[in-house]
Protein backbone atom coordinates (compact mmCIF):
# COMPACT_ATOMS: atom_id res chain seq x y z
CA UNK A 1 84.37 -135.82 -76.30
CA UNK A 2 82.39 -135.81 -72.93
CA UNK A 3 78.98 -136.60 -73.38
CA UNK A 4 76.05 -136.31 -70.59
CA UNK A 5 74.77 -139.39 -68.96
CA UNK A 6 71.02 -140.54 -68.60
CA UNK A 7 69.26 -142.75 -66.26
CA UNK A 8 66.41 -145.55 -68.00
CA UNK A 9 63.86 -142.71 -67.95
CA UNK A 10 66.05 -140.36 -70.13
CA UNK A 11 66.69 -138.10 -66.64
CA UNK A 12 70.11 -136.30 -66.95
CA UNK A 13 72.70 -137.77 -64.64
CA UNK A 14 73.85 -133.92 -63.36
CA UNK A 15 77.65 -133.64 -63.58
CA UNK A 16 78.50 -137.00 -64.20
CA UNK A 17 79.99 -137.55 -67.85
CA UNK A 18 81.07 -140.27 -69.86
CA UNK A 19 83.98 -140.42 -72.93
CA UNK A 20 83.19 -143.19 -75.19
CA UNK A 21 86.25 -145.32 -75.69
CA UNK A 22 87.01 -148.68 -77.66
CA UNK A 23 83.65 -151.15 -78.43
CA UNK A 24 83.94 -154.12 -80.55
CA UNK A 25 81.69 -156.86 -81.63
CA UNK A 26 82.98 -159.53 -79.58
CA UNK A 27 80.42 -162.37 -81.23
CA UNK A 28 76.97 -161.72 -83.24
CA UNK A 29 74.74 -158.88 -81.40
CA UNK A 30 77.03 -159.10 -78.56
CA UNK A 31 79.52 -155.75 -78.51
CA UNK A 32 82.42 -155.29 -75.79
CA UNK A 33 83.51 -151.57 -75.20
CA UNK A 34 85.16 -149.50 -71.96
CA UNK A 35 84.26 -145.53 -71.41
CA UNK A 36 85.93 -143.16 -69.14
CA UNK A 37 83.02 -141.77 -66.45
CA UNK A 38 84.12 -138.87 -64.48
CA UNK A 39 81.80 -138.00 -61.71
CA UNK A 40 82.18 -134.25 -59.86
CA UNK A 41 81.71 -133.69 -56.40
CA UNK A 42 78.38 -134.08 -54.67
CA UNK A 43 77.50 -136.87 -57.35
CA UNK A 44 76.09 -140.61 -57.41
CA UNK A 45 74.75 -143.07 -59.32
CA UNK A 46 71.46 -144.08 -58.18
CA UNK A 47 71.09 -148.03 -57.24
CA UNK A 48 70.77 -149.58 -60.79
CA UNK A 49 71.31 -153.41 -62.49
CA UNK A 50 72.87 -153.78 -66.01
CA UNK A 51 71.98 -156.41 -68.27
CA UNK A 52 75.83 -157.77 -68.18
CA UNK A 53 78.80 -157.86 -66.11
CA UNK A 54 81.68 -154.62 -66.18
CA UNK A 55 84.44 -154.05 -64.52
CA UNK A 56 85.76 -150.47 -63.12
CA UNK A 57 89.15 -149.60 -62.90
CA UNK A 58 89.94 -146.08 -60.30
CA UNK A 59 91.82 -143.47 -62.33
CA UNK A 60 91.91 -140.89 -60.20
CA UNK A 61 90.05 -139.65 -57.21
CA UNK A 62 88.08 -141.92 -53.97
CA UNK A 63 84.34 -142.93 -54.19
CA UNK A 64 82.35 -145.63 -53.10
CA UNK A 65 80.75 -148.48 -54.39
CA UNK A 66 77.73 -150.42 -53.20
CA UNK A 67 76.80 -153.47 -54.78
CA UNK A 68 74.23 -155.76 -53.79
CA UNK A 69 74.54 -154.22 -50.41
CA UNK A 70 78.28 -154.51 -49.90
CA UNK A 71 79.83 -151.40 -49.28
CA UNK A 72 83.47 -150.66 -50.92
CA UNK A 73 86.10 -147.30 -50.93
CA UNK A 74 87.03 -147.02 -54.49
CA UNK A 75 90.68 -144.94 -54.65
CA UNK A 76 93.25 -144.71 -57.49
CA UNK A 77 94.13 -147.90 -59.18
CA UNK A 78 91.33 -149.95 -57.49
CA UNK A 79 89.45 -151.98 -59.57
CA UNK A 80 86.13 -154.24 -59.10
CA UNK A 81 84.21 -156.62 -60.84
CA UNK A 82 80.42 -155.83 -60.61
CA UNK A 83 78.37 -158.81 -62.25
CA UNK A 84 75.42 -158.73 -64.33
CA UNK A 85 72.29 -158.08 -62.62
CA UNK A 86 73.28 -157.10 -59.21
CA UNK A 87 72.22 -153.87 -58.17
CA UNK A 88 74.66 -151.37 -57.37
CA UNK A 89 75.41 -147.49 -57.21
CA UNK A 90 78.68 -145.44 -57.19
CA UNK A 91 79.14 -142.82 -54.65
CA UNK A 92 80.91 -139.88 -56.36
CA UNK A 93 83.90 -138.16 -55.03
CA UNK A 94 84.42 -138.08 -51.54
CA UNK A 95 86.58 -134.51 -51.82
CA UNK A 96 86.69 -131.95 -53.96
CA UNK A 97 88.99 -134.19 -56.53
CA UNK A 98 86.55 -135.73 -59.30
CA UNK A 99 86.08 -139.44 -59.72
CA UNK A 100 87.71 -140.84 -62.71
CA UNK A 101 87.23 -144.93 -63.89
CA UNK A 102 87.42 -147.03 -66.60
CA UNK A 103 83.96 -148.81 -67.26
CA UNK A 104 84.80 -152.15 -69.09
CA UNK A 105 81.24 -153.86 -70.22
CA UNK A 106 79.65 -156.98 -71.98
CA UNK A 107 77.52 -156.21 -73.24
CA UNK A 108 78.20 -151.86 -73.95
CA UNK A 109 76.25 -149.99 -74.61
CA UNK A 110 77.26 -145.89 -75.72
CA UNK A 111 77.88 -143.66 -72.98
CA UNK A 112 74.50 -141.75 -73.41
CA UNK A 113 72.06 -144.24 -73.88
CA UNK A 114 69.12 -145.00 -71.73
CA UNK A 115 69.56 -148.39 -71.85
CA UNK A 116 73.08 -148.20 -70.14
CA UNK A 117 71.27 -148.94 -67.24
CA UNK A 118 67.96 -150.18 -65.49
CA UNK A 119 67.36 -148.06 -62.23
CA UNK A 120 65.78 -149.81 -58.55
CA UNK A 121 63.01 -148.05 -57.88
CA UNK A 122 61.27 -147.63 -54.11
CA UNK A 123 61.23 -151.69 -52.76
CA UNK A 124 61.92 -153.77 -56.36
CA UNK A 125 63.69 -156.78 -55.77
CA UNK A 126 66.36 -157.37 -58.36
CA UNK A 127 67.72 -160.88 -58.66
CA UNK A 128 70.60 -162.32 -60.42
């Protein structure tokens, strides 16, 4: 089921949407779990940190992905390692095709949760 996406402050992500998939506890209070996001055209992910690492796998579609200032063109069956703390964003479809990935983290958190992810704000500095 596709479920809406929210931001730290509980701000709707408009038209992106997440699927929950598989989550495990992997240890004590520490869960492993991968979603499906899809992301429509005219969308992004605002520069953000996560508590742990994830990896994205491409589905379908062509994005971009910034992370820690690194610019990268995400296509079908790319995938990339982001690790935990660095701050990155995901440029949504670059057509009219929607963006489709696999979001692998550790540790998960559900699909709709605020605490998914931490958003930079104006000049923060974010370390890892």
């Amino acid at each position: 089921m596709r479920r809406a996406m929210y931001d730290d402050a509980g701000v709707e992500l408009e038209d992106i949407f997440g699927v929950s998939g598989s989550r495990a506890e992997a240890l004590p209070d520490l869960t492993i779990g991968l979603d499906r996001i899809v992301m429509l055209p005219g969308t992004a992910f605002p520069l953000h940190v996560h508590p742990g690492a994830h990896l994205l796998y491409v589905l379908d579609g062509r994005g971009g992905l910034r992370v820690d200032g690194q610019d990268y063109v995400l296509e079908r069956g790319d995938s990339i390692y982001v690790p935990a703390d660095y701050p990155h964003g995901v440029q949504g479809p670059v057509d009219d095709r929607p963006l489709e990935f696999l979001a692998f983290g550790v540790p998960h958190h559900e699909v709709d949760s605020t605490t998914r992810m931490v958003l930079v704000r104006d000049d923060e500095t974010v370390t890892s």
